[in-house]
C-alpha atoms as a PDB file:
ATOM      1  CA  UNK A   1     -66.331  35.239 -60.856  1.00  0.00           C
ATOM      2  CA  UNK A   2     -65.972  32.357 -58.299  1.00  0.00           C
ATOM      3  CA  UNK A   3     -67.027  32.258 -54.984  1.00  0.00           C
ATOM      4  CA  UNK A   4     -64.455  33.643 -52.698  1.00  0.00           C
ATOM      5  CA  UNK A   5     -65.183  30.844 -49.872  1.00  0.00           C
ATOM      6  CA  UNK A   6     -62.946  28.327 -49.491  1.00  0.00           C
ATOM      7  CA  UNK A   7     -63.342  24.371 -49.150  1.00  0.00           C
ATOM      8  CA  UNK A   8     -63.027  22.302 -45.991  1.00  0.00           C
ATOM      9  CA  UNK A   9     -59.079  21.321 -47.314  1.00  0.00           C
ATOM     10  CA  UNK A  10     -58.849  25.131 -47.609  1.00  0.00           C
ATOM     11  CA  UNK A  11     -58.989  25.507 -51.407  1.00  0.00           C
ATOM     12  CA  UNK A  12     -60.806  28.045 -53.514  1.00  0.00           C
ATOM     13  CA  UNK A  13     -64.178  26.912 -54.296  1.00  0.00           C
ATOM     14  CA  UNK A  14     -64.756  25.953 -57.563  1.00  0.00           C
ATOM     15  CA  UNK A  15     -68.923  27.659 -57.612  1.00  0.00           C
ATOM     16  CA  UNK A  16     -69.245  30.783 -59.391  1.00  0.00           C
ATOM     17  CA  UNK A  17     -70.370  33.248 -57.106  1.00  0.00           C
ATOM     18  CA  UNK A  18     -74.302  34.638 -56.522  1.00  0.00           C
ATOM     19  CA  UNK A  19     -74.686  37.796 -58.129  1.00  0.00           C
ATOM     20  CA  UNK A  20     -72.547  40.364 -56.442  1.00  0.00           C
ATOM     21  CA  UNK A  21     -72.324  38.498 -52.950  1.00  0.00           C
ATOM     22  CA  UNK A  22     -68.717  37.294 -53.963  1.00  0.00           C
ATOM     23  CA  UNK A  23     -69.614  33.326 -52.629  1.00  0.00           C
ATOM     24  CA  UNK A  24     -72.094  30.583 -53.763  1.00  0.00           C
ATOM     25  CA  UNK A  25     -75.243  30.178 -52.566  1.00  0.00           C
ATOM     26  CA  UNK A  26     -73.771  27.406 -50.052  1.00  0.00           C
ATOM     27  CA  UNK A  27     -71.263  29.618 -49.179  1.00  0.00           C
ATOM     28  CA  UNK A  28     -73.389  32.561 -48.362  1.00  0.00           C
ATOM     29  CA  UNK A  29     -75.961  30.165 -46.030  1.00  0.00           C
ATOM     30  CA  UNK A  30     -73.004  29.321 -44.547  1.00  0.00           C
ATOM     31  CA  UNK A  31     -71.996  32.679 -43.546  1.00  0.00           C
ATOM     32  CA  UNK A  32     -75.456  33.783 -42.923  1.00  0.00           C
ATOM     33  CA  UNK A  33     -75.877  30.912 -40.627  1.00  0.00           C
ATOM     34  CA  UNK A  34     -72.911  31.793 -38.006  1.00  0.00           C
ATOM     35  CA  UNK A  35     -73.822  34.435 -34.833  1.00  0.00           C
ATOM     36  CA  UNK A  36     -71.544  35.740 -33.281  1.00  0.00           C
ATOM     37  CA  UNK A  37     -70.960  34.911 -29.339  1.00  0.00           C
ATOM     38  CA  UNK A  38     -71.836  38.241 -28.314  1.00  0.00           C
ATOM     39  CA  UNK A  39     -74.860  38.559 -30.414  1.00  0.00           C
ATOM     40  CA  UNK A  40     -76.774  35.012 -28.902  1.00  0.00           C
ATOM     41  CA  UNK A  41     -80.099  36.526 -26.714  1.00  0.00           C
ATOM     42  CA  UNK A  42     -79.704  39.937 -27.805  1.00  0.00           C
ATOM     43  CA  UNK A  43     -81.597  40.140 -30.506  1.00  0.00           C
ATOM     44  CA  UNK A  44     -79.403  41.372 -33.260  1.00  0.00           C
ATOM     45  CA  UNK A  45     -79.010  40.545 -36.651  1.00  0.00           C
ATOM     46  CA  UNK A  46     -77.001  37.889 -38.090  1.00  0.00           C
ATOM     47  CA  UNK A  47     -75.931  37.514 -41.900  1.00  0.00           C
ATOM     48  CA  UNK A  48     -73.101  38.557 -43.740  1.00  0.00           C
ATOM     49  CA  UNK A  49     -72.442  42.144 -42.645  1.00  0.00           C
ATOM     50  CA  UNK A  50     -72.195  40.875 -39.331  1.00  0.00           C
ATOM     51  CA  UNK A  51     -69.618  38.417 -39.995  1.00  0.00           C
ATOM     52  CA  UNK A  52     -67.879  40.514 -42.131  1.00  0.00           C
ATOM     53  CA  UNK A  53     -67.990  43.205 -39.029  1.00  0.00           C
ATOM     54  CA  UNK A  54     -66.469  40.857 -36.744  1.00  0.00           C
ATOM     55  CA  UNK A  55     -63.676  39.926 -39.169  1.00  0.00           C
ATOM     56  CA  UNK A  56     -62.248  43.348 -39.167  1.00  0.00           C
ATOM     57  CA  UNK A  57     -63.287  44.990 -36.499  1.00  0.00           C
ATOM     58  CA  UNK A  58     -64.580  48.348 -36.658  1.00  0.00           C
ATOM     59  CA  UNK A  59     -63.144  49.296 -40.246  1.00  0.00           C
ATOM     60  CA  UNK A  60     -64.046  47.873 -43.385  1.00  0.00           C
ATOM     61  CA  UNK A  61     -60.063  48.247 -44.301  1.00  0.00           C
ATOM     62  CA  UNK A  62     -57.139  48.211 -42.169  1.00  0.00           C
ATOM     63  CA  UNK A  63     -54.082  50.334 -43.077  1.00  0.00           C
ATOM     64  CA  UNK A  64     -50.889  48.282 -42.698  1.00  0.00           C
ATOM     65  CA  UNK A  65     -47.729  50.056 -42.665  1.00  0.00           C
ATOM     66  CA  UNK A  66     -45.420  50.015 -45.596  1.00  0.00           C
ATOM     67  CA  UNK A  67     -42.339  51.663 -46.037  1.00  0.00           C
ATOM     68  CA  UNK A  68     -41.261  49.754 -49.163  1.00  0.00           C
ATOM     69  CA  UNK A  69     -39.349  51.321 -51.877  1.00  0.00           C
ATOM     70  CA  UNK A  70     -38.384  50.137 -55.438  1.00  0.00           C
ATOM     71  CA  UNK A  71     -38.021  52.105 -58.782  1.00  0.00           C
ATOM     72  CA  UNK A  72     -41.352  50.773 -60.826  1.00  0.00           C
ATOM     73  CA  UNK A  73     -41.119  51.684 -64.605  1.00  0.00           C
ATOM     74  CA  UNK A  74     -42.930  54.736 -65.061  1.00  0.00           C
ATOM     75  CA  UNK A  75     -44.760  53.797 -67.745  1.00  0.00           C
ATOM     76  CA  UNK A  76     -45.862  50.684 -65.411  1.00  0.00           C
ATOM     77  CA  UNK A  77     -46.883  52.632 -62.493  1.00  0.00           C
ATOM     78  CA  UNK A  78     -49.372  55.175 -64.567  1.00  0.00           C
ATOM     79  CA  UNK A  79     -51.463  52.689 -65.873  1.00  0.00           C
ATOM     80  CA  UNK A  80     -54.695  52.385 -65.234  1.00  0.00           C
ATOM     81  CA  UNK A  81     -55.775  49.138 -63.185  1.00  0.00           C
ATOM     82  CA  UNK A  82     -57.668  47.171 -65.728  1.00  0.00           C
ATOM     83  CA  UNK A  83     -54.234  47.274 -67.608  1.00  0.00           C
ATOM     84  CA  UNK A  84     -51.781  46.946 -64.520  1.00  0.00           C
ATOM     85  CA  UNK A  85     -54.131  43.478 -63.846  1.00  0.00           C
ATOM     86  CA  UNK A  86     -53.982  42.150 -67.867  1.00  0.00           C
ATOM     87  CA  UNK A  87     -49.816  42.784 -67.370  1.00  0.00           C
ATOM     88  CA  UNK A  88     -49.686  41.022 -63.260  1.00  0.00           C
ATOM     89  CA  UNK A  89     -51.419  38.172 -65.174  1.00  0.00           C
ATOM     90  CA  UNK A  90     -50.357  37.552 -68.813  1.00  0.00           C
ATOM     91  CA  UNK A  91     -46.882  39.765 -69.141  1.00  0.00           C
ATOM     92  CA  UNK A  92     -44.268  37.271 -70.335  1.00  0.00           C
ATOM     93  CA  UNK A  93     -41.844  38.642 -67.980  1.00  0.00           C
ATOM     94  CA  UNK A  94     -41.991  38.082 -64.550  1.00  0.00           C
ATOM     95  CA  UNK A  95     -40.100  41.228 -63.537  1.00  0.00           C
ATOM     96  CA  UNK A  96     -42.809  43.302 -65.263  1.00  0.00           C
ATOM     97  CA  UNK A  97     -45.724  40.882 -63.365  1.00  0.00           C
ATOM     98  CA  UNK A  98     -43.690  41.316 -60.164  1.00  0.00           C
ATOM     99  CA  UNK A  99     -43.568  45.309 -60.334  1.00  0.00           C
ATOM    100  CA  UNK A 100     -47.206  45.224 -61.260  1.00  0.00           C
ATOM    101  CA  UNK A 101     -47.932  43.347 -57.586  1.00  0.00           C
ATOM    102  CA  UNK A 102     -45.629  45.856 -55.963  1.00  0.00           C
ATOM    103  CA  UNK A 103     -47.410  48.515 -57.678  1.00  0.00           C
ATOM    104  CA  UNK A 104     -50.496  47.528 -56.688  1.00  0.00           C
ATOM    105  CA  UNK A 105     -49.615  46.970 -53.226  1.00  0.00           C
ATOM    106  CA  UNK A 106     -48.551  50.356 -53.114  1.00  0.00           C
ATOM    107  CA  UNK A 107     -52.367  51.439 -54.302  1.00  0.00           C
ATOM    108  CA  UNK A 108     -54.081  49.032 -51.995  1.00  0.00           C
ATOM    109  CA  UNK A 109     -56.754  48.955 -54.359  1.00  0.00           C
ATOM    110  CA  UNK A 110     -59.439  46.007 -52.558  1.00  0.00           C
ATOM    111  CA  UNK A 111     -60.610  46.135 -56.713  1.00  0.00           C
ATOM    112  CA  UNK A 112     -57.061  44.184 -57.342  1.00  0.00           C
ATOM    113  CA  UNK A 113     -57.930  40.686 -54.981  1.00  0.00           C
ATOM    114  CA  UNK A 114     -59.176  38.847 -57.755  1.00  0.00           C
ATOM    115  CA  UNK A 115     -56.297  39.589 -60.069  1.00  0.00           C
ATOM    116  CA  UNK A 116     -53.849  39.131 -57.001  1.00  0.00           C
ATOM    117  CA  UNK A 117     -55.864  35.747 -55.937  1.00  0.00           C
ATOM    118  CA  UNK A 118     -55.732  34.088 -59.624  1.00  0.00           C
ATOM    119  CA  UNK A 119     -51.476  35.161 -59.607  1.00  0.00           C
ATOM    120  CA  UNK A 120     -51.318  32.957 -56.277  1.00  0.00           C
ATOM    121  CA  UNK A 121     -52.933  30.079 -58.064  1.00  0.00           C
ATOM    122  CA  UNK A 122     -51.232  30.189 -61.542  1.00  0.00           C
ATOM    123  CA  UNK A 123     -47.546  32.150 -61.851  1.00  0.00           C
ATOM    124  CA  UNK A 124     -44.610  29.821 -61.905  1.00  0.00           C
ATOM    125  CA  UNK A 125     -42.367  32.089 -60.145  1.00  0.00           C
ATOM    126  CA  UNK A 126     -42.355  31.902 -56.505  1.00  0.00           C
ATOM    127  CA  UNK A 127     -41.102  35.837 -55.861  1.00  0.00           C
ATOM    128  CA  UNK A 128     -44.271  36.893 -57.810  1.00  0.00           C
ATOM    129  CA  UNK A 129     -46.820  35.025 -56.098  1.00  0.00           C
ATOM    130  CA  UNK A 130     -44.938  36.258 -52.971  1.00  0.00           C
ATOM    131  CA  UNK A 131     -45.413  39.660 -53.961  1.00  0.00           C
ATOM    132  CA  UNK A 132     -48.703  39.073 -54.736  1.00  0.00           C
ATOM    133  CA  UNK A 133     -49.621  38.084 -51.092  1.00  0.00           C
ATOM    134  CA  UNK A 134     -47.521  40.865 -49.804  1.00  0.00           C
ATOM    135  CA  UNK A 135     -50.099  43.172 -51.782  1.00  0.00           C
ATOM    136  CA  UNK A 136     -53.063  40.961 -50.610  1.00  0.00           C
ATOM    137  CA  UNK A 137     -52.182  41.767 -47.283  1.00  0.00           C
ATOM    138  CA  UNK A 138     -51.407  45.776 -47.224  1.00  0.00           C
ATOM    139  CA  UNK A 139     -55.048  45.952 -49.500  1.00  0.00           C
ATOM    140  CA  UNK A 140     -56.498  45.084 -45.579  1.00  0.00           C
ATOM    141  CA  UNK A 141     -60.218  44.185 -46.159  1.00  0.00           C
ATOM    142  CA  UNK A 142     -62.069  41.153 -45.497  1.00  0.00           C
ATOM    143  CA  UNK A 143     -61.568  39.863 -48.383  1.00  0.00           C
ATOM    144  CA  UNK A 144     -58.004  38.985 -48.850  1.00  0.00           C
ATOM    145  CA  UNK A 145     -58.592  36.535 -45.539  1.00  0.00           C
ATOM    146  CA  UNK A 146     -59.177  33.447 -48.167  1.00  0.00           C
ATOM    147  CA  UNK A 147     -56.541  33.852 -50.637  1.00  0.00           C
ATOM    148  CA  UNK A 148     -53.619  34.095 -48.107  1.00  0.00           C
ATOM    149  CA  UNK A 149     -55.087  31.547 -46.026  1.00  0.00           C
ATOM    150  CA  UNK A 150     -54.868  29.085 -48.875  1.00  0.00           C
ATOM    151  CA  UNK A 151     -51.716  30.346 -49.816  1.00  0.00           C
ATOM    152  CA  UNK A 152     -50.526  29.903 -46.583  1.00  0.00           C
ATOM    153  CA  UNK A 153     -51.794  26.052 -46.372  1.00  0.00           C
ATOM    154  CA  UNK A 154     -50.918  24.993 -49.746  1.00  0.00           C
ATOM    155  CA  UNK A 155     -48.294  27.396 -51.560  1.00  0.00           C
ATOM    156  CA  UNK A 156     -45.160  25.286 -52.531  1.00  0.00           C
ATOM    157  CA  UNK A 157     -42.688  27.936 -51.600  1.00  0.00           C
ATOM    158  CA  UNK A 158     -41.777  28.612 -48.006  1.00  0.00           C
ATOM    159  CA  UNK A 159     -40.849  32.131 -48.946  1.00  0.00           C
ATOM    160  CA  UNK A 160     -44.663  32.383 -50.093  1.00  0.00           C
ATOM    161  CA  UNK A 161     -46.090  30.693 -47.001  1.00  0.00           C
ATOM    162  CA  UNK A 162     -43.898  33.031 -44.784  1.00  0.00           C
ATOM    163  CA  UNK A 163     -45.448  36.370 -46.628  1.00  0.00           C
ATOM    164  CA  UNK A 164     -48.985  35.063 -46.219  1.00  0.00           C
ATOM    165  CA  UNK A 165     -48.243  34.402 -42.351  1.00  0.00           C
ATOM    166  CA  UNK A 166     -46.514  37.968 -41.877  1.00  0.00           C
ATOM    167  CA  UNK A 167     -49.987  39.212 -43.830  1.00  0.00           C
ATOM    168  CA  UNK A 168     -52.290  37.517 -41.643  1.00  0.00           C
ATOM    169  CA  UNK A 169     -49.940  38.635 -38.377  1.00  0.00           C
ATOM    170  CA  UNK A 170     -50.701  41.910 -39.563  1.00  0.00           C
ATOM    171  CA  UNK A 171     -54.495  41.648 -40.388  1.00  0.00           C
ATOM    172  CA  UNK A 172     -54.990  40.207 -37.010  1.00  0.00           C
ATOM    173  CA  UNK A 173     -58.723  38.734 -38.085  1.00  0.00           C
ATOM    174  CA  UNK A 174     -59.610  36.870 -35.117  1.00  0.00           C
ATOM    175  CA  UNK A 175     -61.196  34.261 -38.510  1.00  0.00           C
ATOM    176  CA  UNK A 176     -57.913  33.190 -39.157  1.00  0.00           C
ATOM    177  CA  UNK A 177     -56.149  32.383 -35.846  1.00  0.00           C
ATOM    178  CA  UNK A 178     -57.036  28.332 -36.673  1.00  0.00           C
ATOM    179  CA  UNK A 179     -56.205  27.973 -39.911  1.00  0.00           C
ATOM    180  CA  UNK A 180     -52.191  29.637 -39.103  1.00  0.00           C
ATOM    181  CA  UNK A 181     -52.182  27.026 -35.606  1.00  0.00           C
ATOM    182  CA  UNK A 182     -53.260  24.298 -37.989  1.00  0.00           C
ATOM    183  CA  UNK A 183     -50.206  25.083 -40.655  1.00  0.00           C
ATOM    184  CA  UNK A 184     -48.269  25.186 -37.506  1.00  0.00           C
ATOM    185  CA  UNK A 185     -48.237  21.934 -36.615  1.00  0.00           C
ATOM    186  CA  UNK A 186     -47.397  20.789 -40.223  1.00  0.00           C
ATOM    187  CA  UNK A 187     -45.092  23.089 -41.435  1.00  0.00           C
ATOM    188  CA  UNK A 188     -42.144  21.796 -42.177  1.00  0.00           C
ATOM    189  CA  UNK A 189     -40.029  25.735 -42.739  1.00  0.00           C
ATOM    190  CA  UNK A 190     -38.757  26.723 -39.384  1.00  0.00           C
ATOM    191  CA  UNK A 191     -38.932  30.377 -40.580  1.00  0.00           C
ATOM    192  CA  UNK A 192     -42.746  29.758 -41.575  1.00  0.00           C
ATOM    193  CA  UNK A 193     -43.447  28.354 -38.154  1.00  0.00           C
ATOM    194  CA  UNK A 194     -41.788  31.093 -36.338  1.00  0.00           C
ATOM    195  CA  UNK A 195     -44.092  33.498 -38.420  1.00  0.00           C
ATOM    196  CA  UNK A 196     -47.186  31.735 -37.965  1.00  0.00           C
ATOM    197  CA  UNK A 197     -46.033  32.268 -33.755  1.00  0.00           C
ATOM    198  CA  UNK A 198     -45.725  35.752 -34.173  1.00  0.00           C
ATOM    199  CA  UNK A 199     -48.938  36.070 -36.096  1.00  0.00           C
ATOM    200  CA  UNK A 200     -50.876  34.318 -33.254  1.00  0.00           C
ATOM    201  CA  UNK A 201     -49.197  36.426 -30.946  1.00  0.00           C
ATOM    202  CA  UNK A 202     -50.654  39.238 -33.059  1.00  0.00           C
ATOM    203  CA  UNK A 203     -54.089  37.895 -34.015  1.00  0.00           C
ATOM    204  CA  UNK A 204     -54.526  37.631 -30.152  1.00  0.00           C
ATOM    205  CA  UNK A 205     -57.008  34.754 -30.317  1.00  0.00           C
ATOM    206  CA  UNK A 206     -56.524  32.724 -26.379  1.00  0.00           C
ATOM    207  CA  UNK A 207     -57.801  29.369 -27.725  1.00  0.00           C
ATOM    208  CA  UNK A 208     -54.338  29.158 -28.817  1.00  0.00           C
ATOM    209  CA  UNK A 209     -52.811  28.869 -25.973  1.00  0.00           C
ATOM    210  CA  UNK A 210     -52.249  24.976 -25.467  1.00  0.00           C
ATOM    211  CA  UNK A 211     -50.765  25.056 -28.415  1.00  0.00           C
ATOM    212  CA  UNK A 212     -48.360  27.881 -28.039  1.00  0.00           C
ATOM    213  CA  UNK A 213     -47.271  26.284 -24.646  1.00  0.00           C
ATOM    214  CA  UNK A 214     -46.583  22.663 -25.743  1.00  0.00           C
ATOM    215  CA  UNK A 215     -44.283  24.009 -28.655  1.00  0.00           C
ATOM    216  CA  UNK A 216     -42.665  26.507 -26.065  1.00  0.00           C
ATOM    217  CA  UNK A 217     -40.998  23.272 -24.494  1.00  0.00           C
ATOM    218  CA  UNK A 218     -41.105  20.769 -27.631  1.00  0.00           C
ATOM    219  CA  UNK A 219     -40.229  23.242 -30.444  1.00  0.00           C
ATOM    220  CA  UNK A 220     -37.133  21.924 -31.910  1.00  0.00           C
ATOM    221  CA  UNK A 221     -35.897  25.108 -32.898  1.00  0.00           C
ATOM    222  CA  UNK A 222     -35.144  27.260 -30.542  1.00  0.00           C
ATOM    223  CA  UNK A 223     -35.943  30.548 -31.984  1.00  0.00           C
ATOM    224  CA  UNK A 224     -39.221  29.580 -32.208  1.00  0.00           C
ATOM    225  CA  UNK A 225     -39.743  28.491 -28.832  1.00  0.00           C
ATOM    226  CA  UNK A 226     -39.099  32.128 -27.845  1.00  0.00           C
ATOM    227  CA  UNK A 227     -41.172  33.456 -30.162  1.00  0.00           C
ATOM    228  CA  UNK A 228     -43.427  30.990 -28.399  1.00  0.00           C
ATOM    229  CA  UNK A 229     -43.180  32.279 -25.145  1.00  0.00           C
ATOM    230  CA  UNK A 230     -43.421  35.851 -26.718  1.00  0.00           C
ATOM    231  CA  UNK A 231     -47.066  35.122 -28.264  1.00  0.00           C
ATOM    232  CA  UNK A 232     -47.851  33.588 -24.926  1.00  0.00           C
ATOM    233  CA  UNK A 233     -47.089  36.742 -23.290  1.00  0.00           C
ATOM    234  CA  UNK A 234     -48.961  38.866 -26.015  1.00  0.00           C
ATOM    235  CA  UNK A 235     -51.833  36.939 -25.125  1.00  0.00           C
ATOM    236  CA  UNK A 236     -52.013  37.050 -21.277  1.00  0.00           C
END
């Protein structure tokens, strides 16, 4: 499998990952090598589990509401999820690859990331992919931090950029807060923007604030200066 870490222009690595770790061995010093704030002159333990603790907080999977509905073909939604993963990635039609993502956001299954991470690099059609972060995003562990951060830098479709913002809103990892202020200032989708707003607002991370306040006046459009001012609130 390749490593799950992502590169400085916040692309999948191209490594293959260390044993069962999930990142290269550069990847995993990396992560090893970060403390946390709150750990410096204490004492405790650094590494991956505490990084990974920090990301999410005190649960190693975050339930995010759904109340989603669509008719899935029943033959579709029974299968099991080696199957449901060979059909979201090879099935010739893209309504049967999109009601495989919907199915498996429904099942928030964390074993469906990979599967859901290759659809965001390689299906064609944008509502798919979309879907595919959507389902990234309700799944709620660490792990689906990467492939909607990339998605959310480099994805061609707005519509796939806004679901990956809305998922990382959601999340709230405190990781992510400057990766979505960084697509900020570039994006060029004022519907993305005001997403990636609301998600700071969410993610609650202050060293956004500067940011949030010089678009609360310079924002061209103006429902995203309110959502601006909202975040700042949030935040306060």
């Amino acid at each position: 499998m390749r490593c799950r870490g992502l590169t400085d222009s916040r692309r999948r690595c191209e490594s293959e990952s260390a044993g069962e770790t999930g990142y290269c061995v550069q990847h995993k010093n990396d992560l090893a090598s970060i403390r946390p704030a709150a750990d410096v002159g204490k004492g405790n333990g650094g590494g991956i589990g505490t990084i990974l603790g920090r990301l999410r907080g005190n649960s190693s999977q975050l339930v995010v509401p759904d109340s989603a509905k669509y008719d899935v073909p029943h033959w579709l939604k029974k299968l099991p999820a080696q199957r449901l993963f060979e059909h979201l990635l090879n099935d010739p039609d893209s309504s049967v690859r999109w009601c495989a993502a919907f199915t498996l956001r429904k099942r928030r299954d964390p074993a469906a990331v990979e599967a859901l991470w290759q659809v965001m690099h390689v299906d064609a059609v944008s509502l798919v992919r979309q879907q595919a972060a959507v389902a990234l995003g309700k799944i709620g562990t660490e792990a689906v931090a990467a492939p909607l951060i990339e998605g959310l830098w480099h994805d061609s479709d707005p519509g796939v950029r806004q679901a990956c913002a809305i998922a990382l809103g959601n999340l709230r990892f405190r990781t992510v807060a400057q990766d979505v202020a960084a697509v900020l200032t570039r994006e060029q989708a004022a519907f993305v923007r005001w997403d990636c707003v609301l998600a700071l607002g969410q993610i609650g991370d202050q060293t956004v604030e500067p940011l949030l306040l010089q678009l609360a006046s310079s924002e061209r459009t103006q429902v995203v200066r309110q959502a601006c001012r909202e975040a700042l609130a949030a935040l306060s």
